[in-house]
C-alpha atoms as a PDB file:
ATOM      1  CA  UNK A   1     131.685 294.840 128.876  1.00  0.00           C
ATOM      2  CA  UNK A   2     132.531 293.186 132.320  1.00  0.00           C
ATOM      3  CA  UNK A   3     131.041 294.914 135.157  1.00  0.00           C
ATOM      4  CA  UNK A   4     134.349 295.932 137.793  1.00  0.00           C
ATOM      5  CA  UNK A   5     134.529 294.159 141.165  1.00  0.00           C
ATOM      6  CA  UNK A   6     132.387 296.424 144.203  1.00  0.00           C
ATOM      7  CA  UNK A   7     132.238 295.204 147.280  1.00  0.00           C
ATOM      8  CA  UNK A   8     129.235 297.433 148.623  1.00  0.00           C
ATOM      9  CA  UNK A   9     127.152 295.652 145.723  1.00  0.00           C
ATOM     10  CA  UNK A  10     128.053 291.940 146.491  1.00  0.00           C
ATOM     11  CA  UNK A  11     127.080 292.752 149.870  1.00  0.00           C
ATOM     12  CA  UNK A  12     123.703 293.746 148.834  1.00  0.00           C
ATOM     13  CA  UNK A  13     123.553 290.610 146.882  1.00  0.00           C
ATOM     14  CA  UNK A  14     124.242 288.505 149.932  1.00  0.00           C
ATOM     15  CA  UNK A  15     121.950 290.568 152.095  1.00  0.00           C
ATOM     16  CA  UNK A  16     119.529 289.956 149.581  1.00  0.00           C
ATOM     17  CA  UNK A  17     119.904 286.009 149.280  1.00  0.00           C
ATOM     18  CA  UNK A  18     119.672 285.966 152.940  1.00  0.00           C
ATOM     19  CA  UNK A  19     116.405 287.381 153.129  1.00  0.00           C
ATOM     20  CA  UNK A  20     114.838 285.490 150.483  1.00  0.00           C
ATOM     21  CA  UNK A  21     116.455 282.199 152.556  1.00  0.00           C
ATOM     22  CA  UNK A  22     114.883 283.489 155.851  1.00  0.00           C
ATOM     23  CA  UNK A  23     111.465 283.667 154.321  1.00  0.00           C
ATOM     24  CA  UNK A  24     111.383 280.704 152.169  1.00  0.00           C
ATOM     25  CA  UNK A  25     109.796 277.755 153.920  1.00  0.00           C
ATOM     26  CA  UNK A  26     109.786 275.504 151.452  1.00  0.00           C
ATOM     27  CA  UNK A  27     111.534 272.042 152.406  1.00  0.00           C
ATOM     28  CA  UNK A  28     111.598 272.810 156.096  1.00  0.00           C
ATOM     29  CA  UNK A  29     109.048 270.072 156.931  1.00  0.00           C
ATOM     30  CA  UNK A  30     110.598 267.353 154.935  1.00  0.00           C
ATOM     31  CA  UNK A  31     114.006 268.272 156.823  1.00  0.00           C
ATOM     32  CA  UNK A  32     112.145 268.276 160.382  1.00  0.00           C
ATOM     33  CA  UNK A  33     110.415 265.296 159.635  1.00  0.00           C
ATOM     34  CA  UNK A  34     113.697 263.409 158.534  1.00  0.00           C
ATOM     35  CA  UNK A  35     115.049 264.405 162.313  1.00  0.00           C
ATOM     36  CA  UNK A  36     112.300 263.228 163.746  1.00  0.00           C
ATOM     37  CA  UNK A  37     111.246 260.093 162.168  1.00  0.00           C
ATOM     38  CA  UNK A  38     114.202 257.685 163.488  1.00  0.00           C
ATOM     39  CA  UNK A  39     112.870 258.566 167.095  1.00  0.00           C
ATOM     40  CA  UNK A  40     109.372 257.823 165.956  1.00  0.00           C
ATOM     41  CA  UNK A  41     110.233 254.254 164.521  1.00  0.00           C
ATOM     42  CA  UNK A  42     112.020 253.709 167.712  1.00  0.00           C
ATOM     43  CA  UNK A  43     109.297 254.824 170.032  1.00  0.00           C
ATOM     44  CA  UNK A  44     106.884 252.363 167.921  1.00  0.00           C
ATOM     45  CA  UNK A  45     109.124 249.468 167.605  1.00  0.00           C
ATOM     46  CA  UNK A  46     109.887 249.839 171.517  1.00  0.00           C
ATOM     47  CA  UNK A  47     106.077 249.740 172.507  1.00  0.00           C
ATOM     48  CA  UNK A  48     105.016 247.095 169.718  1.00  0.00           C
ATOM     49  CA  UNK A  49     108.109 244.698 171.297  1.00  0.00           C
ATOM     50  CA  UNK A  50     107.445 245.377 174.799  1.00  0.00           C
ATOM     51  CA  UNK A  51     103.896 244.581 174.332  1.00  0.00           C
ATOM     52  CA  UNK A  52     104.888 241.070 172.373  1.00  0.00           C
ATOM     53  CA  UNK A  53     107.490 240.244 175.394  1.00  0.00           C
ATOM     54  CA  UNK A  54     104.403 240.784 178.155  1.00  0.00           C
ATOM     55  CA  UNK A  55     101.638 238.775 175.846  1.00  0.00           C
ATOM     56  CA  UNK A  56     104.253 236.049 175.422  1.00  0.00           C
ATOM     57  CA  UNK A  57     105.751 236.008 178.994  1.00  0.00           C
ATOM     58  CA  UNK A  58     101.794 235.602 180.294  1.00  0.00           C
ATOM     59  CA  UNK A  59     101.162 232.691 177.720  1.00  0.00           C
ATOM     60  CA  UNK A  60     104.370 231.408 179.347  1.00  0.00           C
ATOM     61  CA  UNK A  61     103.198 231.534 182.763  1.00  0.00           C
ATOM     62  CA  UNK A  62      99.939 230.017 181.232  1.00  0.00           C
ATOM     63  CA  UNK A  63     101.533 227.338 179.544  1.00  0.00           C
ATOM     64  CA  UNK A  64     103.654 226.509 182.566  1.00  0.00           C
ATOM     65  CA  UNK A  65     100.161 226.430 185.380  1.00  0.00           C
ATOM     66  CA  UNK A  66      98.549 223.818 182.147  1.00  0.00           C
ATOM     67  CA  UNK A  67     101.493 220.983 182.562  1.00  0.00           C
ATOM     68  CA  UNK A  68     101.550 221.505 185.987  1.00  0.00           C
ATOM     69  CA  UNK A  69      97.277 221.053 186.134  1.00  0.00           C
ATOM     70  CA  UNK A  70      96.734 218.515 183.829  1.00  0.00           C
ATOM     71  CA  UNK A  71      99.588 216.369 184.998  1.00  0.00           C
ATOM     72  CA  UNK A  72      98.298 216.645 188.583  1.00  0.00           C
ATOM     73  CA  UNK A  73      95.127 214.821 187.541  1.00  0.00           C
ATOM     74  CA  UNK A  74      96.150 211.758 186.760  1.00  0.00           C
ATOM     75  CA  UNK A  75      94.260 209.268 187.845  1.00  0.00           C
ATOM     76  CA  UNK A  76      97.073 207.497 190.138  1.00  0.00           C
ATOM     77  CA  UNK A  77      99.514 206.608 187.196  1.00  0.00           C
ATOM     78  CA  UNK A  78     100.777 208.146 184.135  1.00  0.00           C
ATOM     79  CA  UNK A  79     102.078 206.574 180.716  1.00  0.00           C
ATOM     80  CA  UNK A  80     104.539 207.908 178.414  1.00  0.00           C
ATOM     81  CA  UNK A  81     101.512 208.285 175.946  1.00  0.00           C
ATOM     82  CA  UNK A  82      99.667 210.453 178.042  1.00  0.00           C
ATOM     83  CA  UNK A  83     102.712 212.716 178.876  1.00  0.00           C
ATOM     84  CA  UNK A  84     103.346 213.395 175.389  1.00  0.00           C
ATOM     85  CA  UNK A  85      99.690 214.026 174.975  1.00  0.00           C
ATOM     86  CA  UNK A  86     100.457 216.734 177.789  1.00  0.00           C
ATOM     87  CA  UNK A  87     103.152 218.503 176.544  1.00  0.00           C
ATOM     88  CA  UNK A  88     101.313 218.470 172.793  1.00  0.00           C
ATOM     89  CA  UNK A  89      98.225 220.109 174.937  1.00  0.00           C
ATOM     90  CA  UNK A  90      99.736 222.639 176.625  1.00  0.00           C
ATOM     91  CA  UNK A  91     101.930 223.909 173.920  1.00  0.00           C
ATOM     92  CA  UNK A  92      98.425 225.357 172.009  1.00  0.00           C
ATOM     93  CA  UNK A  93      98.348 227.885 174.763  1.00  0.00           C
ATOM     94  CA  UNK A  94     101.677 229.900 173.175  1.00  0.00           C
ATOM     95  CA  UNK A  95      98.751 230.114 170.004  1.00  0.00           C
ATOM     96  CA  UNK A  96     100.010 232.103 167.382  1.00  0.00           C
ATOM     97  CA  UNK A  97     103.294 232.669 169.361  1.00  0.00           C
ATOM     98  CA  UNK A  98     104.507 229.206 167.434  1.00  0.00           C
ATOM     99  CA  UNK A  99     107.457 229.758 165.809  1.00  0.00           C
ATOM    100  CA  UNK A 100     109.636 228.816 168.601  1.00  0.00           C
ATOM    101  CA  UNK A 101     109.272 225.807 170.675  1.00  0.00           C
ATOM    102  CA  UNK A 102     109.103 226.544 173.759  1.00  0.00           C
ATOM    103  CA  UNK A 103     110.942 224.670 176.481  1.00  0.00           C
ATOM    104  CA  UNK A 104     108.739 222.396 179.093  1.00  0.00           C
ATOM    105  CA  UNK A 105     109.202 219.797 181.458  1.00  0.00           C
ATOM    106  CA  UNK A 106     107.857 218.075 184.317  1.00  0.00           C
ATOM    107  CA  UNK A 107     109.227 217.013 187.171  1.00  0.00           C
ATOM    108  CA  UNK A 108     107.789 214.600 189.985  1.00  0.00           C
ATOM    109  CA  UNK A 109     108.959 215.218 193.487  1.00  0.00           C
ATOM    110  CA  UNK A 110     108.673 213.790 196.685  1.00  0.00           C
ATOM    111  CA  UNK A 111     109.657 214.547 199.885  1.00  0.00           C
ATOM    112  CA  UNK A 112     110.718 211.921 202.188  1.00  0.00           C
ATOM    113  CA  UNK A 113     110.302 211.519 205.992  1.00  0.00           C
ATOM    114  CA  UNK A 114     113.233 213.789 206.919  1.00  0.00           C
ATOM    115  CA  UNK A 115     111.689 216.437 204.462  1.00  0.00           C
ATOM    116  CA  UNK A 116     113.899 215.672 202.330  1.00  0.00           C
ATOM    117  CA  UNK A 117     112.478 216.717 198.220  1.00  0.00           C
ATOM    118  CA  UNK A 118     114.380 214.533 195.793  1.00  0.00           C
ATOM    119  CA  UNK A 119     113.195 213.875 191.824  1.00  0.00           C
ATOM    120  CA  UNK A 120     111.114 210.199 191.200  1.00  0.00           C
ATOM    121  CA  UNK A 121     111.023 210.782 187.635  1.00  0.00           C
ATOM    122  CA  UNK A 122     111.632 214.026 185.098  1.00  0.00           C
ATOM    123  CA  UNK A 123     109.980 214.489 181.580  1.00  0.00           C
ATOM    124  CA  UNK A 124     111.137 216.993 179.414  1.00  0.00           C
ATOM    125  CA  UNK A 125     110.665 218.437 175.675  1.00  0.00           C
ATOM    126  CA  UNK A 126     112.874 220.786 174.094  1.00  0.00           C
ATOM    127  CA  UNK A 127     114.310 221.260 177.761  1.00  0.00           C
ATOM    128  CA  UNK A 128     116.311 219.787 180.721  1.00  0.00           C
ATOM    129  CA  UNK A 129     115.201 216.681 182.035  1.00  0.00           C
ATOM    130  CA  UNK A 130     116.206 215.576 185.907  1.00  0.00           C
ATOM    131  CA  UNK A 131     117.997 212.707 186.573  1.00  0.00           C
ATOM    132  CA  UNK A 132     116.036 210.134 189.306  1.00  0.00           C
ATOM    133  CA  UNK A 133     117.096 211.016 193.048  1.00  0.00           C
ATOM    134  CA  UNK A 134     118.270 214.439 192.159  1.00  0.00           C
ATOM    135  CA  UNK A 135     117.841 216.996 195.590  1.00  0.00           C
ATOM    136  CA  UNK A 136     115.879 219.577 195.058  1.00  0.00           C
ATOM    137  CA  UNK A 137     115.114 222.920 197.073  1.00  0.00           C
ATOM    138  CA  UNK A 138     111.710 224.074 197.629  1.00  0.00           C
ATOM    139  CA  UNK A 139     110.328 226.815 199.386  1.00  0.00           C
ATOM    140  CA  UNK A 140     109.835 225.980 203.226  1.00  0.00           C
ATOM    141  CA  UNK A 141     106.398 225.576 203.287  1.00  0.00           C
ATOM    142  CA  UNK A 142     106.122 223.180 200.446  1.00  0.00           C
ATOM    143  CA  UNK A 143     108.698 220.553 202.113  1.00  0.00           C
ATOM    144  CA  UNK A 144     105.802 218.646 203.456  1.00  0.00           C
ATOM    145  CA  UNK A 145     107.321 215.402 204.902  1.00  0.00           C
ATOM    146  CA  UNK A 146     105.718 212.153 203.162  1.00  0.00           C
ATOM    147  CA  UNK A 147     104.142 214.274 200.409  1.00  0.00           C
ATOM    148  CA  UNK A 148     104.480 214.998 196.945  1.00  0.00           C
ATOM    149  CA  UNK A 149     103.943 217.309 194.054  1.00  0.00           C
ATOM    150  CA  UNK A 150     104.360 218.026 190.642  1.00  0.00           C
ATOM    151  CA  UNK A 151     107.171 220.513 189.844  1.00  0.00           C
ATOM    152  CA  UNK A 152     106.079 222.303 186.036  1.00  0.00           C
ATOM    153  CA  UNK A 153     108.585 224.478 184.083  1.00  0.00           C
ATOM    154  CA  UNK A 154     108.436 226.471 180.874  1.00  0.00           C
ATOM    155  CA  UNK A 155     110.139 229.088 178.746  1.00  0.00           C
ATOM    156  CA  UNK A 156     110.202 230.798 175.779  1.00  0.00           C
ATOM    157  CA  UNK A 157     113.104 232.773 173.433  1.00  0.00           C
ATOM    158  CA  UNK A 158     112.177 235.758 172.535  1.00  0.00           C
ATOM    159  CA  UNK A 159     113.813 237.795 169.918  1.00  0.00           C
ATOM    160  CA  UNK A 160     112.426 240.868 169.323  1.00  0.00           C
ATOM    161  CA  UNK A 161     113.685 242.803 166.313  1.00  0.00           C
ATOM    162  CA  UNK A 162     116.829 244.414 167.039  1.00  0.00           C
ATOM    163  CA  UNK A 163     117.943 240.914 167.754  1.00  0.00           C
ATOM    164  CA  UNK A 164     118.152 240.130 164.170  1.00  0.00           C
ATOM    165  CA  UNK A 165     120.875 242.697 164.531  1.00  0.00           C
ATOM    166  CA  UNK A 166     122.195 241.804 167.660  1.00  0.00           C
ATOM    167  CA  UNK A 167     124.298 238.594 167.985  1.00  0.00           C
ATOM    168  CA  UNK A 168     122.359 236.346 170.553  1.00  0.00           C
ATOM    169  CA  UNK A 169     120.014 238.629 170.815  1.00  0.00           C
ATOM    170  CA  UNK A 170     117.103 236.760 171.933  1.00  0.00           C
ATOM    171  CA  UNK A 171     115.685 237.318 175.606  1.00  0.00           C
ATOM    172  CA  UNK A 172     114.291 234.185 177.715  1.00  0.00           C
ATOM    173  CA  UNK A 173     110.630 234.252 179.070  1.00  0.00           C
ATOM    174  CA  UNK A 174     109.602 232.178 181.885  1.00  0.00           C
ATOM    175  CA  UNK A 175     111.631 229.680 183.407  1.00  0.00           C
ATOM    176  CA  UNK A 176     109.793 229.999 187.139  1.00  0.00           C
ATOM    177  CA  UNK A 177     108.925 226.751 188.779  1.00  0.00           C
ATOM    178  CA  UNK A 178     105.327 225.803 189.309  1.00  0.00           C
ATOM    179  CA  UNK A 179     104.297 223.456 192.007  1.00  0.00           C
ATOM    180  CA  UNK A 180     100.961 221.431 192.222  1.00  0.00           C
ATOM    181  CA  UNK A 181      99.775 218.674 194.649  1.00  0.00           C
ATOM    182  CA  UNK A 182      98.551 215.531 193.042  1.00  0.00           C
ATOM    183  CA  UNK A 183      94.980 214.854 193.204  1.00  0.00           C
ATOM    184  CA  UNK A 184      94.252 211.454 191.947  1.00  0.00           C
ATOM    185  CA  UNK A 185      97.655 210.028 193.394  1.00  0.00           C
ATOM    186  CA  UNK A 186      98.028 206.503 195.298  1.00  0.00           C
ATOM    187  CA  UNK A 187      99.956 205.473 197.501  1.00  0.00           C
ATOM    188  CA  UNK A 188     103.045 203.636 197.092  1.00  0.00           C
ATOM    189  CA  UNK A 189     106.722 203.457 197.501  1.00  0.00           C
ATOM    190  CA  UNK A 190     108.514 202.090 201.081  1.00  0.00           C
ATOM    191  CA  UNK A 191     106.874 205.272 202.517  1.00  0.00           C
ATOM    192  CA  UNK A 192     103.256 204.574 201.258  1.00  0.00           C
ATOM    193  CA  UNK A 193     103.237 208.485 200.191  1.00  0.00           C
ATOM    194  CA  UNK A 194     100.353 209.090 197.793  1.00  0.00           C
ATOM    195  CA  UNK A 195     101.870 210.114 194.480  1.00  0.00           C
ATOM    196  CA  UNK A 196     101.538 209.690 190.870  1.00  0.00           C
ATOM    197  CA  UNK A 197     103.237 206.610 188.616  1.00  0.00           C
ATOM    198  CA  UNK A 198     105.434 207.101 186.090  1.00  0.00           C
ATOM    199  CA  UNK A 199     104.213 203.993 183.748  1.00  0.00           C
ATOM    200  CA  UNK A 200     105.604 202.608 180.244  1.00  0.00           C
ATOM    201  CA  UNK A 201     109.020 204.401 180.859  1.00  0.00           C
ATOM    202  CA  UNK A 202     112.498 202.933 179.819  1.00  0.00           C
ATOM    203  CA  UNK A 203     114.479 201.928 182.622  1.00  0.00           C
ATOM    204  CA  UNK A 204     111.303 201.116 184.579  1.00  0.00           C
ATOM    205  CA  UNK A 205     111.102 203.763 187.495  1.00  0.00           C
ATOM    206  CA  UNK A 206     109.074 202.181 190.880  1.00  0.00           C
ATOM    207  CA  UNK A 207     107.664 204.475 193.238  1.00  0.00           C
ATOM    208  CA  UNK A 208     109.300 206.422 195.460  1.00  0.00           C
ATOM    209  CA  UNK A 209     110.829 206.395 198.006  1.00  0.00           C
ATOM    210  CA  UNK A 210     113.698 203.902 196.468  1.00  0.00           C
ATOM    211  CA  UNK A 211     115.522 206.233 194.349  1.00  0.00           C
END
């Protein structure tokens, strides 16, 4: 026999279901910590890239102080043998950060009577390199008339990992000139200013002044 319709009894029902629902705690956790957990990945992905982007922008800076030191003791000249020697030295500082090839070059500048900085010659790998007589600015106090110095750059792209989702999403580290006074140099050019040879390189490149 089919029970007949009463409203006063589904009522109870519901009222009934209801309490049963508000004491039941089963499940809540799993639903909390399914709210939760994309904030938490983001959190730990945020503080795991940042801390990648300032270990690799200080290797960077590293990296960038090594071509600038250890082309400013040259002993007077330099060959195209020991520049690649360089630049294979100083990239073991980005160790383990290898996967990219990071972008270096060095650049020879001197400044002529009128304090005047112009390139004498530019070396480069996996960068820019500077063509011979190019002006370039310094900062006031390094425009030293009848001086010279080696000018060191380096960077580094970064991607961290929402680049893979991002188009061009990788970020550049470095890029800051360096500057270092040679301390082995010799003098030479139509100035006599002590500086440092570029030897072995293709078109030959005499001392400066005589760009």
């Amino acid at each position: 026999m089919t029970r007949a319709f009463s409203p006063k009894r589904n009522r109870a029902a519901l009222r009934g279901l209801v309490r049963r629902l508000r004491h039941n705690r089963r499940g809540v956790a799993a639903v909390e910590f399914a709210m939760v957990l994309p904030v938490m990945l983001a959190v730990y992905f945020g503080i795991v890239e940042v801390g990648q982007a300032v270990m690799i922008d200080r290797k960077v800076t590293q990296l960038t102080r090594t071509l600038a030191d250890l082309s400013s003791q040259t002993r007077g000249s330099i060959s195209t043998n020991e520049i690649d020697d360089i630049f294979d030295a100083a990239r073991t500082v980005m160790m383990p950060y290898t996967a990219v090839n990071p972008k270096m070059s060095i650049h020879h500048i001197v400044i002529d009577t009128a304090g005047v900085a112009k390139v004498c010659w530019s070396e480069q790998r996996d960068s820019t390199k500077l063509d011979r007589g190019t002006t370039v600015g310094l900062p006031a106090d390094l425009r030293v008339p009848n001086t010279s110095l080696i000018m060191a750059q380096a960077s580094y792209a970064f991607t961290p990992v929402v680049g893979w989702i991002i188009e061009d999403g990788a970020i550049t580290l470095g890029g800051s000139p360096l500057y270092m006074r040679p301390r082995l140099g010799k003098a030479g050019g139509s100035a006599g200013i002590e500086q440092i040879e570029r030897t072995g390189a293709s078109p030959s490149a005499p001392m400066c002044p005589g760009f």
